[in-house]
C-alpha atoms as a PDB file:
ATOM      1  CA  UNK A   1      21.468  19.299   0.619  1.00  0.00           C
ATOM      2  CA  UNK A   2      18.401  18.456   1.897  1.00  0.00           C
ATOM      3  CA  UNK A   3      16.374  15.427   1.105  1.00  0.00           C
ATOM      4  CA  UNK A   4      13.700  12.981   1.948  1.00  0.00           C
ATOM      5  CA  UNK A   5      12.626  10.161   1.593  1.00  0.00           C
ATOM      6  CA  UNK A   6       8.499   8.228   0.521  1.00  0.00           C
ATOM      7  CA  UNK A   7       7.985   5.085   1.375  1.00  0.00           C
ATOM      8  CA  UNK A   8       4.759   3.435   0.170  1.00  0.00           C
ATOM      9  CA  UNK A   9       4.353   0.794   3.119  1.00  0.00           C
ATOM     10  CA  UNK A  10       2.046  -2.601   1.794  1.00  0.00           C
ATOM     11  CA  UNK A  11       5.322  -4.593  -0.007  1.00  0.00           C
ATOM     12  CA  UNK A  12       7.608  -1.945   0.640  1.00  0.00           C
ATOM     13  CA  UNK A  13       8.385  -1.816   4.395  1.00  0.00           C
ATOM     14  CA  UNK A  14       6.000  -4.507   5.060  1.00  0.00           C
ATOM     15  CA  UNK A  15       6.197  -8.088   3.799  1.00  0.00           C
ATOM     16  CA  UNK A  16       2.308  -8.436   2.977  1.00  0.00           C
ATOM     17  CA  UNK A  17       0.759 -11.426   1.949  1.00  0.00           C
ATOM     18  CA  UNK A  18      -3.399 -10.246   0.384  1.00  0.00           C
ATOM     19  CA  UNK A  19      -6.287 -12.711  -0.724  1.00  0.00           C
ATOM     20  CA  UNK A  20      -9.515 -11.619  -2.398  1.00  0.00           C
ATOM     21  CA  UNK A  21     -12.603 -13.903  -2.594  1.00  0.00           C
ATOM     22  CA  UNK A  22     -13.781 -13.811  -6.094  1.00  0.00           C
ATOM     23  CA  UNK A  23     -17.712 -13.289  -5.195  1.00  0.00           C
ATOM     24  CA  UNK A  24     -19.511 -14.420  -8.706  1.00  0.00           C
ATOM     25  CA  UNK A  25     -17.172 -17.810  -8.880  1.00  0.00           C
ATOM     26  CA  UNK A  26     -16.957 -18.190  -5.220  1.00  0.00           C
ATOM     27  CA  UNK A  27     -13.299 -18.695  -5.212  1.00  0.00           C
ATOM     28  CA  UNK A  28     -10.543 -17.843  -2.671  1.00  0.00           C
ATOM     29  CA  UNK A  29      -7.504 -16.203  -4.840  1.00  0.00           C
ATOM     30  CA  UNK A  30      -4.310 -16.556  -1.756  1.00  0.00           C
ATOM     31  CA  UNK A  31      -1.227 -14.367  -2.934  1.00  0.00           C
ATOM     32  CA  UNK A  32      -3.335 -12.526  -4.804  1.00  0.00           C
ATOM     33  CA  UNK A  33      -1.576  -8.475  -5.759  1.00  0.00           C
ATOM     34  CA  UNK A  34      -4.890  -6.533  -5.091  1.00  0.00           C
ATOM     35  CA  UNK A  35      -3.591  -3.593  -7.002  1.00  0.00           C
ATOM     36  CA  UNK A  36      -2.602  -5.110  -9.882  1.00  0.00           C
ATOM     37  CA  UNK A  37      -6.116  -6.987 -10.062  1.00  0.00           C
ATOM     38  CA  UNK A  38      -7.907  -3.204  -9.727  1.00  0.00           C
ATOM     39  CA  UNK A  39      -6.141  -1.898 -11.855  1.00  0.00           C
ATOM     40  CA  UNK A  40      -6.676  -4.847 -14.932  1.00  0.00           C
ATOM     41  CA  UNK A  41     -10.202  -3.435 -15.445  1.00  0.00           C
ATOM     42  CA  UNK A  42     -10.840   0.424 -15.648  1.00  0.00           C
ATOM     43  CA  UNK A  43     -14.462  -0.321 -13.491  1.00  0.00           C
ATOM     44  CA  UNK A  44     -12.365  -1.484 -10.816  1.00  0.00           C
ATOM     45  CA  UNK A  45     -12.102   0.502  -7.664  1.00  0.00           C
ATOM     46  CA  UNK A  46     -10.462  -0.800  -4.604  1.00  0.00           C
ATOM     47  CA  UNK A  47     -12.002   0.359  -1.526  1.00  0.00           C
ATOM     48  CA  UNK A  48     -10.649   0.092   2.337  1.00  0.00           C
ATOM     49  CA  UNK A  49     -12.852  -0.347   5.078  1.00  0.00           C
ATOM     50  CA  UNK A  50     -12.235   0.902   8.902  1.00  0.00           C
ATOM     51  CA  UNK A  51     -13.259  -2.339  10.451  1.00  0.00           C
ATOM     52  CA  UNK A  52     -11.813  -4.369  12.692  1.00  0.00           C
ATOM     53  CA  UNK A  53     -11.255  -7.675  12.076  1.00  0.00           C
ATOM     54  CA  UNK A  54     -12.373  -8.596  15.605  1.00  0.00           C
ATOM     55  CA  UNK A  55     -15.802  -7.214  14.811  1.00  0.00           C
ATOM     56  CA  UNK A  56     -16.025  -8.738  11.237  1.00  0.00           C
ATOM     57  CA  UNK A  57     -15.221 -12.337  12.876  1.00  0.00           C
ATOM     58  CA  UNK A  58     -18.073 -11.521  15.704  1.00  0.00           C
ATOM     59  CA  UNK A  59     -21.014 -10.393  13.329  1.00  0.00           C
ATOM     60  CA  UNK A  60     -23.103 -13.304  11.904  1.00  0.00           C
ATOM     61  CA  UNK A  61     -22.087 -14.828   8.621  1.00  0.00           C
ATOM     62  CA  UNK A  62     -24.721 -15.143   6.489  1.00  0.00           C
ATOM     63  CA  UNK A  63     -25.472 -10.893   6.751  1.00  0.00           C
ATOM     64  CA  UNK A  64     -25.169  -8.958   3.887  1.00  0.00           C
ATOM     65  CA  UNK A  65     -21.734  -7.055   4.067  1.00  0.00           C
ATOM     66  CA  UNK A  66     -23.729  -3.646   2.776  1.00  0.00           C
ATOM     67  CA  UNK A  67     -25.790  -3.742   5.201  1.00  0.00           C
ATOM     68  CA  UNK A  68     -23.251  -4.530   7.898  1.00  0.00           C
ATOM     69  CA  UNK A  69     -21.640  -1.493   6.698  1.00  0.00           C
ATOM     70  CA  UNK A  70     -24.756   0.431   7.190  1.00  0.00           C
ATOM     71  CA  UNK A  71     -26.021  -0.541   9.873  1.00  0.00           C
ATOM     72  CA  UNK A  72     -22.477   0.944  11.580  1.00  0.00           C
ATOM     73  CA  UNK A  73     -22.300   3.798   9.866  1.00  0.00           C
ATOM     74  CA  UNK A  74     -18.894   2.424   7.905  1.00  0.00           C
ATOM     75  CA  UNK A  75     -17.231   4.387   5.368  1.00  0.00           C
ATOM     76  CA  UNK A  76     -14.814   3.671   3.119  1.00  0.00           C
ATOM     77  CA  UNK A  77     -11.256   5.220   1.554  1.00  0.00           C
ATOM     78  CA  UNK A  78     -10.529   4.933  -2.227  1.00  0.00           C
ATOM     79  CA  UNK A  79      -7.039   2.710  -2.255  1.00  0.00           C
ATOM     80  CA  UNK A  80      -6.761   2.681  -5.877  1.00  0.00           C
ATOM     81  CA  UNK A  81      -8.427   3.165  -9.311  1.00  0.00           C
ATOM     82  CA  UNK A  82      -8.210   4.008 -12.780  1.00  0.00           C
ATOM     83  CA  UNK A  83     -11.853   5.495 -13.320  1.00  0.00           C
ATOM     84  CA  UNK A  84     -12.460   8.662 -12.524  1.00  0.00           C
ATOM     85  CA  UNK A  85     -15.629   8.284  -9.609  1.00  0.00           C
ATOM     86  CA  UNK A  86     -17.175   9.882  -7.548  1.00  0.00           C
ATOM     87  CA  UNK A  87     -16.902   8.669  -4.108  1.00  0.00           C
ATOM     88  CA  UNK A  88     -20.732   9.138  -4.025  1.00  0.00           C
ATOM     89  CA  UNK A  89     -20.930   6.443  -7.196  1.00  0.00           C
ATOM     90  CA  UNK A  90     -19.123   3.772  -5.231  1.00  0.00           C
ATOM     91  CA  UNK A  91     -21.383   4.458  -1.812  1.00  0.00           C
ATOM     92  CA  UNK A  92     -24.677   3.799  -4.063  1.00  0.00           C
ATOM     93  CA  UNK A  93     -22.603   0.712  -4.986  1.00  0.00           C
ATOM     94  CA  UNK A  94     -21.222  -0.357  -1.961  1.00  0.00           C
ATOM     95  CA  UNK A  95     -23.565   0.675   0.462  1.00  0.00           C
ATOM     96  CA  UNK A  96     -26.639  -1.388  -1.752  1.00  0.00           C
ATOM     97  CA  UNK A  97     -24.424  -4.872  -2.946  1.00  0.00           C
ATOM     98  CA  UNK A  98     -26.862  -8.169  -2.513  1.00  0.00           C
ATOM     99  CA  UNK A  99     -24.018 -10.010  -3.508  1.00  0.00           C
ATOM    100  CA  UNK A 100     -21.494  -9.747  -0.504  1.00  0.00           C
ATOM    101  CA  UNK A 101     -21.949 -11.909   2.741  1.00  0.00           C
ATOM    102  CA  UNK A 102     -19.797 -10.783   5.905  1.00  0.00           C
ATOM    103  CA  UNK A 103     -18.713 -14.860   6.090  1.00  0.00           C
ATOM    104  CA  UNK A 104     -16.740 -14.057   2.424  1.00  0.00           C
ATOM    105  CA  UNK A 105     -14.879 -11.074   4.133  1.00  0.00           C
ATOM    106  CA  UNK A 106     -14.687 -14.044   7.375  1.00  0.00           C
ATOM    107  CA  UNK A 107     -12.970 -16.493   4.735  1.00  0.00           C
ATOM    108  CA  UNK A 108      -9.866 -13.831   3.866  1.00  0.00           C
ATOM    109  CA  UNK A 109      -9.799 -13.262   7.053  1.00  0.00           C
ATOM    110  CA  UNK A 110      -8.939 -16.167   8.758  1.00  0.00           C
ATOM    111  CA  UNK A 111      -6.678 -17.351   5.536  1.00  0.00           C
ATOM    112  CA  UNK A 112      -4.397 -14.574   6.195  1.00  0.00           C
ATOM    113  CA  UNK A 113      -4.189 -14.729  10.062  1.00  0.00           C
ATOM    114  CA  UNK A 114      -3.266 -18.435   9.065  1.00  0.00           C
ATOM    115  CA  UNK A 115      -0.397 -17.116   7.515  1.00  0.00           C
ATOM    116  CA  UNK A 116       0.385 -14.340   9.487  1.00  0.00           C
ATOM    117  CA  UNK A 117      -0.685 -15.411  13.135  1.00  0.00           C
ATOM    118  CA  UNK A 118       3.419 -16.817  13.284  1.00  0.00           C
ATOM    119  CA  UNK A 119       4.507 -13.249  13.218  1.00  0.00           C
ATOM    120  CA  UNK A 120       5.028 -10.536  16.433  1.00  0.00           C
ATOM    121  CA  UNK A 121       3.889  -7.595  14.315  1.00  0.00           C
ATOM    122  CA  UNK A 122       1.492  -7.771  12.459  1.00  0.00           C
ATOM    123  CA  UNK A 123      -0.928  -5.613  10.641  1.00  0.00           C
ATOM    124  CA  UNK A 124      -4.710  -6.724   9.349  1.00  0.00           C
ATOM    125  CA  UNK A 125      -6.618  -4.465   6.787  1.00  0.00           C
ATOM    126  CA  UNK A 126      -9.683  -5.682   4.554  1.00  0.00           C
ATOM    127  CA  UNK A 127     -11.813  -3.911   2.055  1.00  0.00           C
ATOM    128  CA  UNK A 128     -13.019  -4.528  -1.335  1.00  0.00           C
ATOM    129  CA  UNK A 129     -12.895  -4.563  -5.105  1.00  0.00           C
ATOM    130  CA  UNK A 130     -16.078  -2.228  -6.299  1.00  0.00           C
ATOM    131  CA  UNK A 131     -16.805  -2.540 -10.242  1.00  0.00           C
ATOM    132  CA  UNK A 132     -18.761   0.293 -11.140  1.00  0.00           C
ATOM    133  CA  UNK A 133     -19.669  -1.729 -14.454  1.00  0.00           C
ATOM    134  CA  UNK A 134     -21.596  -4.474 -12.550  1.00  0.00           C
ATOM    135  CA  UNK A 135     -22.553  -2.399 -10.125  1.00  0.00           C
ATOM    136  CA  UNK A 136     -21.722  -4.355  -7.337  1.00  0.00           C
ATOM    137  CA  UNK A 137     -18.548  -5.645  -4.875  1.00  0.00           C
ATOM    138  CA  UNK A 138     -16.978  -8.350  -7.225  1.00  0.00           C
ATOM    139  CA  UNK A 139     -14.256  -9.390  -4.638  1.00  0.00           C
ATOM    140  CA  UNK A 140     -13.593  -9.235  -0.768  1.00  0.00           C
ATOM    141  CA  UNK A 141     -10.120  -8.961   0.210  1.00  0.00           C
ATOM    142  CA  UNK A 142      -7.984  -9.056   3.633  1.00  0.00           C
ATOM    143  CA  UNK A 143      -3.946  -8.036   4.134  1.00  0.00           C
ATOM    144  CA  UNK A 144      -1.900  -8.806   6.891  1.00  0.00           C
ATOM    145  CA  UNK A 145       1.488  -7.530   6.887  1.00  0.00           C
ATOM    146  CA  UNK A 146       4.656  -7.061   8.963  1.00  0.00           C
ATOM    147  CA  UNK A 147       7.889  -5.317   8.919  1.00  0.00           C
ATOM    148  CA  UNK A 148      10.668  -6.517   6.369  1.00  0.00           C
ATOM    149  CA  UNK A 149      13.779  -7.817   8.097  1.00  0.00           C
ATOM    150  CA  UNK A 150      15.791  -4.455   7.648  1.00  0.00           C
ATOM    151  CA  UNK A 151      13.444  -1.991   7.401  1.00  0.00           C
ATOM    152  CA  UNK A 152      12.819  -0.435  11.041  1.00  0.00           C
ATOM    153  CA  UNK A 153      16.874  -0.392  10.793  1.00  0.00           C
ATOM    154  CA  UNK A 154      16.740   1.305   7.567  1.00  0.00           C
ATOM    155  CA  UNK A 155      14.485   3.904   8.730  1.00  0.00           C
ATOM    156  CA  UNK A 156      16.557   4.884  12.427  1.00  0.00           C
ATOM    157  CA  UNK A 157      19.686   5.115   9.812  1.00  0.00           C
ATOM    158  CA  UNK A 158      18.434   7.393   7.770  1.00  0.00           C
ATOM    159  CA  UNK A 159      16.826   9.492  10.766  1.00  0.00           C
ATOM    160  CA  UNK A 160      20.466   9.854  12.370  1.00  0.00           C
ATOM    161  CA  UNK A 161      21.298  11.280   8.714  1.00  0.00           C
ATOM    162  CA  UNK A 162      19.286  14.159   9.153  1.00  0.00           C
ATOM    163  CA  UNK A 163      16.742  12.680   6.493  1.00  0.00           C
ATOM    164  CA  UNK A 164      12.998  12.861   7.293  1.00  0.00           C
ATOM    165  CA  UNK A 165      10.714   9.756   6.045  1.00  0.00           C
ATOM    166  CA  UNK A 166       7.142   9.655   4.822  1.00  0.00           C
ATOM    167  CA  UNK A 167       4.566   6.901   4.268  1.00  0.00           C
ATOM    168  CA  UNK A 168       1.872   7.386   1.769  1.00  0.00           C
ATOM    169  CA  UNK A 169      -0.158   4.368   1.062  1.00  0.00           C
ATOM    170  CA  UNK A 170      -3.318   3.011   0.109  1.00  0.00           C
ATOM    171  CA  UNK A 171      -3.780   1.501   3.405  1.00  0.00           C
ATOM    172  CA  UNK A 172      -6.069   2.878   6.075  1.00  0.00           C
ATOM    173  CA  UNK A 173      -4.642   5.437   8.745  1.00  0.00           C
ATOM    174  CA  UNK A 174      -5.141   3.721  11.672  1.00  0.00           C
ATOM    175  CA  UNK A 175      -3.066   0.639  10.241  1.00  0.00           C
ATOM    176  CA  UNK A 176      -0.429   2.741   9.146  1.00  0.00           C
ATOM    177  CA  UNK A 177       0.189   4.335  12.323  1.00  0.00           C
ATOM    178  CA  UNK A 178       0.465   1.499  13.813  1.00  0.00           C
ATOM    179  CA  UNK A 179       3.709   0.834  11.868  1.00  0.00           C
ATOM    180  CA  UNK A 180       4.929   4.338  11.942  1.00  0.00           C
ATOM    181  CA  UNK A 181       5.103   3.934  15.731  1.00  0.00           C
ATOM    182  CA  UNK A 182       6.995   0.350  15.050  1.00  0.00           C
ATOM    183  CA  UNK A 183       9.311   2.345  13.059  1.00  0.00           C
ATOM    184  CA  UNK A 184       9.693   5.275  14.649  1.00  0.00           C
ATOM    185  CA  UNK A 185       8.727   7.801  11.799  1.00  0.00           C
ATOM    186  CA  UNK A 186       6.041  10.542  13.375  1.00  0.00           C
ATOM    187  CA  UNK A 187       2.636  10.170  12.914  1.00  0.00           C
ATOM    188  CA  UNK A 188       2.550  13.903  11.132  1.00  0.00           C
ATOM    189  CA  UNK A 189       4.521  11.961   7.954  1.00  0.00           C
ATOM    190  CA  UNK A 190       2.062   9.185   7.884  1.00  0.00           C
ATOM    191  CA  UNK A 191      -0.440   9.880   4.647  1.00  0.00           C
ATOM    192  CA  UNK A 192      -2.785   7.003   5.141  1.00  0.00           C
ATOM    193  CA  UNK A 193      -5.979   5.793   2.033  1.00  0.00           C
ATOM    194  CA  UNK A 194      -3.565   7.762  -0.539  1.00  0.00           C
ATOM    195  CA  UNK A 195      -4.589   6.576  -4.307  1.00  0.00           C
ATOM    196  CA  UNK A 196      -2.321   6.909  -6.995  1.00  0.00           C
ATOM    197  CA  UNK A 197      -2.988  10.864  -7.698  1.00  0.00           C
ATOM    198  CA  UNK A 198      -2.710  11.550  -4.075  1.00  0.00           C
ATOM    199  CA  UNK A 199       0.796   9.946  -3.447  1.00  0.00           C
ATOM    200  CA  UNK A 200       2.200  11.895  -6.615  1.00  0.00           C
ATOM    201  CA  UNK A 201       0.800  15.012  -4.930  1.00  0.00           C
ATOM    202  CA  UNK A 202       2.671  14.587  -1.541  1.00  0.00           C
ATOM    203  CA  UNK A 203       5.517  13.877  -3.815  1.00  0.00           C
ATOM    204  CA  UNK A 204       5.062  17.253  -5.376  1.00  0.00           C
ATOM    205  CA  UNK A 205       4.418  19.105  -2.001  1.00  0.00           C
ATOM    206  CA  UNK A 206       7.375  17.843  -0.105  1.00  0.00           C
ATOM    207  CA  UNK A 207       9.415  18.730  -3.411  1.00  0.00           C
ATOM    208  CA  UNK A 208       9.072  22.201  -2.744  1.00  0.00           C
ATOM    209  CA  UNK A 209      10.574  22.111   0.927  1.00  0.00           C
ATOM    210  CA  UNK A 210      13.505  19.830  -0.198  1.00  0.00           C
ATOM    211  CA  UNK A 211      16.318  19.651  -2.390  1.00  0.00           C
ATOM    212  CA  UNK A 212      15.709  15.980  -3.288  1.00  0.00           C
ATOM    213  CA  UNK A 213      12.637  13.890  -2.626  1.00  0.00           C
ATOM    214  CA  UNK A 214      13.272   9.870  -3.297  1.00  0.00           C
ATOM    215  CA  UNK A 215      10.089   7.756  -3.552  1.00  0.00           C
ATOM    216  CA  UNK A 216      10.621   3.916  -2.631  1.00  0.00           C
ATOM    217  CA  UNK A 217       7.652   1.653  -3.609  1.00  0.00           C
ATOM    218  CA  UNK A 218       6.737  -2.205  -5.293  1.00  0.00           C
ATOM    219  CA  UNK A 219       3.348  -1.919  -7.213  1.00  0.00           C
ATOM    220  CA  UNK A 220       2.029   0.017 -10.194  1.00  0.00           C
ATOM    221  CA  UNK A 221       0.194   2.123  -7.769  1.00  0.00           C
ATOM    222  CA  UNK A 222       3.426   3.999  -7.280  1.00  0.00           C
ATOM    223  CA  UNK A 223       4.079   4.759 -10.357  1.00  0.00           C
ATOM    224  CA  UNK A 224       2.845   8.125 -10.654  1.00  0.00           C
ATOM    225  CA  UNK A 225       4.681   9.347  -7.128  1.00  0.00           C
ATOM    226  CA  UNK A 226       7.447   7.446  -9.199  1.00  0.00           C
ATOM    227  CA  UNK A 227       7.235   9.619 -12.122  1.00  0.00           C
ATOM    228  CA  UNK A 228       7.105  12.614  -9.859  1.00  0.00           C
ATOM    229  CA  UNK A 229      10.553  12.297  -7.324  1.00  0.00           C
ATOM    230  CA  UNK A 230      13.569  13.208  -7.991  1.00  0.00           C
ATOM    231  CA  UNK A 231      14.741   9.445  -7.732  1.00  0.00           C
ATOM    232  CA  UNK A 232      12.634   6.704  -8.129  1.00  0.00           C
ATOM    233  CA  UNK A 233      13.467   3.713  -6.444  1.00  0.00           C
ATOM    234  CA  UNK A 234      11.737  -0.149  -7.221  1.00  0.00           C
ATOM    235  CA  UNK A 235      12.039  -2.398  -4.532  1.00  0.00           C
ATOM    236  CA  UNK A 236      11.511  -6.171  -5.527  1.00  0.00           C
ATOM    237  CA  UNK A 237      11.863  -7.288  -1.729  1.00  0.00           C
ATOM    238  CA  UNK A 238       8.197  -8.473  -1.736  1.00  0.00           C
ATOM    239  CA  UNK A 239       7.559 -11.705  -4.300  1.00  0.00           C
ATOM    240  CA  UNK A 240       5.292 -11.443  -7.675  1.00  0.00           C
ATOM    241  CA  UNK A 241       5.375  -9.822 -11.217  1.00  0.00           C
ATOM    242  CA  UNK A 242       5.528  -5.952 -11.826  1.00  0.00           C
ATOM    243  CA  UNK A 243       4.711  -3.826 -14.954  1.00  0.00           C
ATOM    244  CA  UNK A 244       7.717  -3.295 -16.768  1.00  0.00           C
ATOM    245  CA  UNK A 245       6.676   0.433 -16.262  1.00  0.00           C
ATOM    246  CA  UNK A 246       7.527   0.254 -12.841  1.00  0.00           C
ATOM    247  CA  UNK A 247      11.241  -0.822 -13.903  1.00  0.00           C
ATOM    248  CA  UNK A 248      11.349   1.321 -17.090  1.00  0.00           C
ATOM    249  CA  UNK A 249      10.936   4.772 -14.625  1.00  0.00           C
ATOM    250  CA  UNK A 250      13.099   2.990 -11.767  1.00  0.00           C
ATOM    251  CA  UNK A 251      16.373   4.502 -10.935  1.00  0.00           C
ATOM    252  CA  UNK A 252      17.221   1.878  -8.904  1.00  0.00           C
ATOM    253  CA  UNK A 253      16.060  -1.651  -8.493  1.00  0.00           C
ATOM    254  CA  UNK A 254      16.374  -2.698  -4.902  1.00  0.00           C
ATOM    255  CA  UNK A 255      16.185  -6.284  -3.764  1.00  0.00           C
ATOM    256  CA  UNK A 256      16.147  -5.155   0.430  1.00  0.00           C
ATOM    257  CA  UNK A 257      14.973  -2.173   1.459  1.00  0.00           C
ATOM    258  CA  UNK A 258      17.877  -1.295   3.344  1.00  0.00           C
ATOM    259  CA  UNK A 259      20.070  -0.532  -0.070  1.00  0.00           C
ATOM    260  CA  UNK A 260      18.032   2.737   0.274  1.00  0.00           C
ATOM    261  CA  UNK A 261      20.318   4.065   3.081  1.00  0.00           C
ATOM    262  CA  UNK A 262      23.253   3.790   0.862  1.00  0.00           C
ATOM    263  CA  UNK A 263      21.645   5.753  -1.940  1.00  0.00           C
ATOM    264  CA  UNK A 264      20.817   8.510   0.587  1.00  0.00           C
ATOM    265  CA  UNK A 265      24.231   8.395   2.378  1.00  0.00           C
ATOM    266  CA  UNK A 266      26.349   8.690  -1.692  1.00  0.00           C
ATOM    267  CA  UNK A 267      23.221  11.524  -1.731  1.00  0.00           C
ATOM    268  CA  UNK A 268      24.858  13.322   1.226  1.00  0.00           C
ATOM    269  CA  UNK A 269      28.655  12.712   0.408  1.00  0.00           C
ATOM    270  CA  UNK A 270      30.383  15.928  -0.171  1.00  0.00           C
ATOM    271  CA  UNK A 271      31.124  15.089  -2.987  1.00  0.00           C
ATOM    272  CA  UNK A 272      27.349  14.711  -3.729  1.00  0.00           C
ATOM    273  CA  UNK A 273      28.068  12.215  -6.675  1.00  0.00           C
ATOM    274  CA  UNK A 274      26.600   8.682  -7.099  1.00  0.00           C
ATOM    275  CA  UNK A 275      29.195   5.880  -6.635  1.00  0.00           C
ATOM    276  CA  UNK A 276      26.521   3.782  -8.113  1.00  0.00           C
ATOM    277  CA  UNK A 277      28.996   0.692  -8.256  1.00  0.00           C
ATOM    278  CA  UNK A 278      29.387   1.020  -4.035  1.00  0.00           C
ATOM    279  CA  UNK A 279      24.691   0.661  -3.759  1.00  0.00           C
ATOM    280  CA  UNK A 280      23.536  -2.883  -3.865  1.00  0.00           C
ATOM    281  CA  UNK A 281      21.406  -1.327  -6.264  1.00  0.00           C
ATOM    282  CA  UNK A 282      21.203  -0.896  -9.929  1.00  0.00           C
ATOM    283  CA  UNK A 283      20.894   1.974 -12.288  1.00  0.00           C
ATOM    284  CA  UNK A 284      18.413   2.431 -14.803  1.00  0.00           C
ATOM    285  CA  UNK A 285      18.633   5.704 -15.971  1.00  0.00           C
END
């Protein structure tokens, strides 16, 4: 049998901590799920910007992020959304915000390196919150994130198995390659800016070259890549409410990433029959 295996990456392989500055009230929201904010309003599109932090903390404060952003020629990936939108509607947005100063995106940025900076690994990615309603950016956000205890472990198990891994993720390529290399899975499996639609796609695609395609991932952004695998595995490693959708479609409720290799390995017996009492895991199905 031949299987393989999804990761989404933000929460799943890496313990993130996000924070969004809410622009209209001028408040810093720490620990803040920036998916689960999107997708609370349907004008809510969350956007990822190739930046460097470096250069964000270099550029004066008090410039307007869209103009920042076009001055450099910066585009942008759609993370996540529930409208349907062009990516044309979100540059007229983005690109023309009055709103937005580049010391808001400064302010998540140096919150999360204050909780991050203890770490060896560690990956930063910002962006922002676009409401197509308003027509303007209503929050700035910043992630840093680095690998769960377990997970690069997890990952060279289940490559002596035989099993290929994938990451598709909201994140931006660049970032996610980074951690690929960490982990050791090839940059070739790396699907980097992948919205909801997108990740059940891959799911769909790799279906059709294996026998069994599991998808691992923590937010209501997978649930469509969910709803799409073979098995469907939540993983509740990373702290903070979920949808009870997420569990509802879960075959298995993980509380360390590393219960996956078990799942694949009773997968692979010859027997090829869940002993779903021997997993860490449990069954919802």
């Amino acid at each position: 049998m031949s299987i393989a295996v999804v990761f989404d990456s933000a929460g799943t392989l890496l313990n993130t901590y996000r924070v969004a500055k809410d622009i209209r009230n001028r408040k810093l929201l720490p620990g803040i799920e920036t998916t689960t904010l999107t997708f609370s309003s349907p004008d809510r599109v969350l956007v990822v910007l190739p930046v460097h932090s470096k250069e964000i903390m270099q550029t004066p404060g008090d410039m307007l992020l869209s103009s920042y952003l076009v001055d450099h020629n910066i585009g942008f990936g759609v993370s996540c959304t529930r409208k349907i939108v062009t990516a044309d509607e979100i540059g007229d947005v983005l690109y023309t915000d009055r709103l937005v100063r580049v010391n808001d995106l400064q302010e998540c940025i140096r919150n999360v390196w204050t909780v991050c900076k203890a770490e060896s690994v560690v990956t930063m990615n910002s962006g922002a919150i676009v409401n197509m309603a308003y027509k303007c950016i209503e929050f700035a956000i910043t992630a840093g994130g680095w690998p769960f205890d377990g997970a690069k472990e997890a990952i060279t198990a289940l490559h002596r198995m035989g099993v290929p891994t994938f990451i598709a993720s909201g994140d931006r390529v660049t970032k996610l390659e980074k951690m690929a290399d960490h982990f050791g899975i090839p940059r070739d499996r790396v699907y980097g800016v992948a919205t909801p639609t997108v990740k059940a796609q891959i799911v769909n695609d790799l279906r059709q070259e294996y026998d069994r395609v599991l998808m691992v991932g923590d937010g209501i952004n997978d649930l469509c890549a969910m709803q799409n695998a073979d098995i469907a595995i939540l993983t509740v490693q990373q702290p903070g409410e979920r949808p009870e959708d997420l569990f509802k479609e879960a075959d298995y409720v993980v509380k360390n990433v590393s219960e996956v290799v078990a799942i694949v390995r009773e997968l692979l017996s010859p027997a090829r029959h869940f002993d779903r009492d021997a997993c860490d895991a449990s069954y919802k199905r």
